[in-house]
Protein backbone atom coordinates (compact mmCIF):
# COMPACT_ATOMS: atom_id res chain seq x y z
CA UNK A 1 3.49 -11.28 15.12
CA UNK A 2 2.51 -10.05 11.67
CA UNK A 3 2.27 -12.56 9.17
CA UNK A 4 0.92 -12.80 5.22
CA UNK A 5 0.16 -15.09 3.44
CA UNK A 6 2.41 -16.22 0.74
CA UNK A 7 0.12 -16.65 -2.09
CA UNK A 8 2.29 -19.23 -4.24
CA UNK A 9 2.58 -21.61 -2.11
CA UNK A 10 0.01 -21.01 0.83
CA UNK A 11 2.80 -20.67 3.50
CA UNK A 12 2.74 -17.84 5.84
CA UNK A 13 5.60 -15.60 5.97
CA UNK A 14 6.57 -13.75 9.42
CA UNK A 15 7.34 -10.04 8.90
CA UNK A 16 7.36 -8.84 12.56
CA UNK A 17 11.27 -7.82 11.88
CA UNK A 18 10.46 -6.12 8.90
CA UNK A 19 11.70 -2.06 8.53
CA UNK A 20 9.86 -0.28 10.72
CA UNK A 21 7.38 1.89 9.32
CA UNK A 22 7.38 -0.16 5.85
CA UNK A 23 3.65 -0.76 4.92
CA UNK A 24 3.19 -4.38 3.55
CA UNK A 25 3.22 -4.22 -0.01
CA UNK A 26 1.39 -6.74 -2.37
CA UNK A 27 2.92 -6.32 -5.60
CA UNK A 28 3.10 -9.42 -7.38
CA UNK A 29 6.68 -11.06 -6.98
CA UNK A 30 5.71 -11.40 -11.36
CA UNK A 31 6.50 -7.46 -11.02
CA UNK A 32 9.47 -7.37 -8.71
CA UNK A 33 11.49 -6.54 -11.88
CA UNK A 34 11.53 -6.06 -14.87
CA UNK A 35 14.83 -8.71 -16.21
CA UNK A 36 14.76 -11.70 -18.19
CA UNK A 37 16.67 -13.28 -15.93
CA UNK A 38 14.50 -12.66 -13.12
CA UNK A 39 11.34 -13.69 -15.19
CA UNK A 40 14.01 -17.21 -16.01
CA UNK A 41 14.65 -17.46 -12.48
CA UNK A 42 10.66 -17.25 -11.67
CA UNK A 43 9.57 -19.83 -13.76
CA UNK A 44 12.37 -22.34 -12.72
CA UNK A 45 11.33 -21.27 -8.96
CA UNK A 46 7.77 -22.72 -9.68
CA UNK A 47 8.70 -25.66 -11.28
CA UNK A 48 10.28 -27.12 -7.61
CA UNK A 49 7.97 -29.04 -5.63
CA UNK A 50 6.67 -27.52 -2.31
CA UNK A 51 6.35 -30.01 0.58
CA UNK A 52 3.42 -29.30 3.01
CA UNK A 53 4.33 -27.78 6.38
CA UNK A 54 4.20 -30.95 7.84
CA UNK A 55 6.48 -32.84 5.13
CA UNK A 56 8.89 -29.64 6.05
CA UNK A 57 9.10 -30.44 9.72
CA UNK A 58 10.10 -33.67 9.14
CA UNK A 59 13.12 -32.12 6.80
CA UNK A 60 13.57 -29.87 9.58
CA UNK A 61 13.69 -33.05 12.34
CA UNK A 62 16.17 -35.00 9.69
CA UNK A 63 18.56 -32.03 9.28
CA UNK A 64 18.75 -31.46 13.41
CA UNK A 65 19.65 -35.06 13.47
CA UNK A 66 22.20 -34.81 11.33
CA UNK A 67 21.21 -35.42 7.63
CA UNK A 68 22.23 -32.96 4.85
CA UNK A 69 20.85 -34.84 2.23
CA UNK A 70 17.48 -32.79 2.93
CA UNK A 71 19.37 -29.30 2.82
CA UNK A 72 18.89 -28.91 -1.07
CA UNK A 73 15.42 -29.96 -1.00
CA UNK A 74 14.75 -27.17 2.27
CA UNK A 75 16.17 -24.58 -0.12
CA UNK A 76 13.84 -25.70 -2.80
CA UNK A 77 10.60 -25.20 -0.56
CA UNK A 78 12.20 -22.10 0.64
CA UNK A 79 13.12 -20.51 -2.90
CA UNK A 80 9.82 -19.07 -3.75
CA UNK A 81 9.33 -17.64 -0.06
CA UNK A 82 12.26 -15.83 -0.31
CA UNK A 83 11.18 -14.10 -3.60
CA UNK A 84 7.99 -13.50 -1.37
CA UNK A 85 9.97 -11.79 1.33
CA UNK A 86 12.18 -9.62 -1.35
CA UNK A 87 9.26 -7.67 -2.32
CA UNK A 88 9.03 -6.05 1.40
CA UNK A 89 12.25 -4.68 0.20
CA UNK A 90 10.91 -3.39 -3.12
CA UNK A 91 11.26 0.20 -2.51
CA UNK A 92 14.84 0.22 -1.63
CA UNK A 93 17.68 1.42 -4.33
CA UNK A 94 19.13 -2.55 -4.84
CA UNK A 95 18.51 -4.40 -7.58
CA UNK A 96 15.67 -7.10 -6.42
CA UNK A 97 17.77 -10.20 -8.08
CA UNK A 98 21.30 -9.39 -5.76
CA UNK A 99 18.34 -9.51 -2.87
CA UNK A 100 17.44 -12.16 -3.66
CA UNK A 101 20.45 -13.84 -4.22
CA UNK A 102 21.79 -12.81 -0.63
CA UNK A 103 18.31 -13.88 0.86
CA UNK A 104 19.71 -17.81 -0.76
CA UNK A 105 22.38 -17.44 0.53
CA UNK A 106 21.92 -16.57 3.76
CA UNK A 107 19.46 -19.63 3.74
CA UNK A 108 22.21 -21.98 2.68
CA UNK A 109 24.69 -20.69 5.41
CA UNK A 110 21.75 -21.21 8.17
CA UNK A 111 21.87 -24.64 6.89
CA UNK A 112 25.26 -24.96 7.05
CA UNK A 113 25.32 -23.39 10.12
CA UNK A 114 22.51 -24.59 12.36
CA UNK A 115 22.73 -24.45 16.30
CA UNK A 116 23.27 -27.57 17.37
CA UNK A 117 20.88 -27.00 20.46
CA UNK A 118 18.22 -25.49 17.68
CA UNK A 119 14.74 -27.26 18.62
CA UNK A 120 13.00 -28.79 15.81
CA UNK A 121 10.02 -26.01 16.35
CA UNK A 122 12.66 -23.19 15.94
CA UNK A 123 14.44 -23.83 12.77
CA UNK A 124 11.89 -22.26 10.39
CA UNK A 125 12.35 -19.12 12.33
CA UNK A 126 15.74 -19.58 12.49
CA UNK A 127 15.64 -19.31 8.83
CA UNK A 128 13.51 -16.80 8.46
CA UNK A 129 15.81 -14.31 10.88
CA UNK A 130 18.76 -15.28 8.83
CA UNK A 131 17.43 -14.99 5.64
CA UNK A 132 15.94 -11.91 6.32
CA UNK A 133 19.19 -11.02 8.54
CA UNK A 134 20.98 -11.33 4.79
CA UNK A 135 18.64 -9.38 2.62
CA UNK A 136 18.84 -6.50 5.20
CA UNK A 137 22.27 -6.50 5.78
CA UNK A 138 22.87 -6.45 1.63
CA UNK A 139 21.01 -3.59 1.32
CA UNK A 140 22.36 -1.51 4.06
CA UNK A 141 25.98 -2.41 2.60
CA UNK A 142 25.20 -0.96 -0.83
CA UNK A 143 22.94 2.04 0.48
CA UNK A 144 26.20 2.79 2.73
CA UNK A 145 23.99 2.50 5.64
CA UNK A 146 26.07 0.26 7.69
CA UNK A 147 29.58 2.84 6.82
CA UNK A 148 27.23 5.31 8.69
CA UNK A 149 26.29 3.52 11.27
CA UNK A 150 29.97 2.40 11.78
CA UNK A 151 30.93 6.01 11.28
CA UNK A 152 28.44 6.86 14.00
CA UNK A 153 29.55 4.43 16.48
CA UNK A 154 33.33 5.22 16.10
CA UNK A 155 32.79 9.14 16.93
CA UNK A 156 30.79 7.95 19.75
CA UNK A 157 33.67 5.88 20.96
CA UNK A 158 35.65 8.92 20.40
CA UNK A 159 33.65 11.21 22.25
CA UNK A 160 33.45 8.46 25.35
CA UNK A 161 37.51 8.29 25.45
């Protein structure tokens, strides 16, 4: 499993389902882009308190039992990891704030959405897939990827009938 470190907060990130061939980059998430409102949306990110990896599993174990009081304060520890995990997407043709933006999102429907039969050992990878499930699927939908691929599969279909 590849992993870097995440060098705001210390936390390792997991980038084994990154795009294949995609080198790890480390350009400073300060450099990402280039918009006030991304530099705004920085400096708000490091203002949130990051819980320890321990303090996180015990969100984790709350949430699996059935508190969502502890989902806003998960996406806070998680908001400055998933600017960390945008930049593997750097060199793609999407704006890095919309990537962002999807990679929250996708967080916040995990949340919402959690397995019910989700261990407490497997929900920080659970979130990683999805958020990283998000960002990808965002950028394929604006590069038109995913019209090819459906494109692809349909004259396939075609072909097979």
């Amino acid at each position: 499993m590849k992993m870097t470190e995440n060098k705001e907060n210390g936390r390792q990130i997991d980038m084994a389902g990154a795009e294949a061939g995609q080198a790890e980059q480390e350009i400073p998430v300060d450099k990402l882009s280039d918009s006030a409102f991304y530099r705004m949306y920085l400096r708000e990110v490091r203002t949130r308190t990051v819980v320890s990896d321990e303090a996180q599993q015990i969100l984790y174990l709350r949430l699996l039992e059935g508190d969502r009081s502890v989902q806003t304060e998960i996406v806070d520890n998680w908001l400055m990891r998933i600017v960390e995990l945008a930049r593997f997407y750097k060199d793609t043709p999407v704006v890095m704030e919309d990537v962002i933006q999807e990679g929250n999102m996708g967080l916040w429907l995990a949340l919402e959405q959690l397995p019910s039969d989700l261990k407490e050992e497997q929900v920080d990878s659970y979130l990683l897939n999805c958020v990283r499930d998000a960002m990808e699927n965002y950028i394929r939908e604006i590069t038109g990827e995913a019209d090819r691929e459906e494109s692809v599969v349909a004259k396939a279909a075609l072909l097979y009938s």
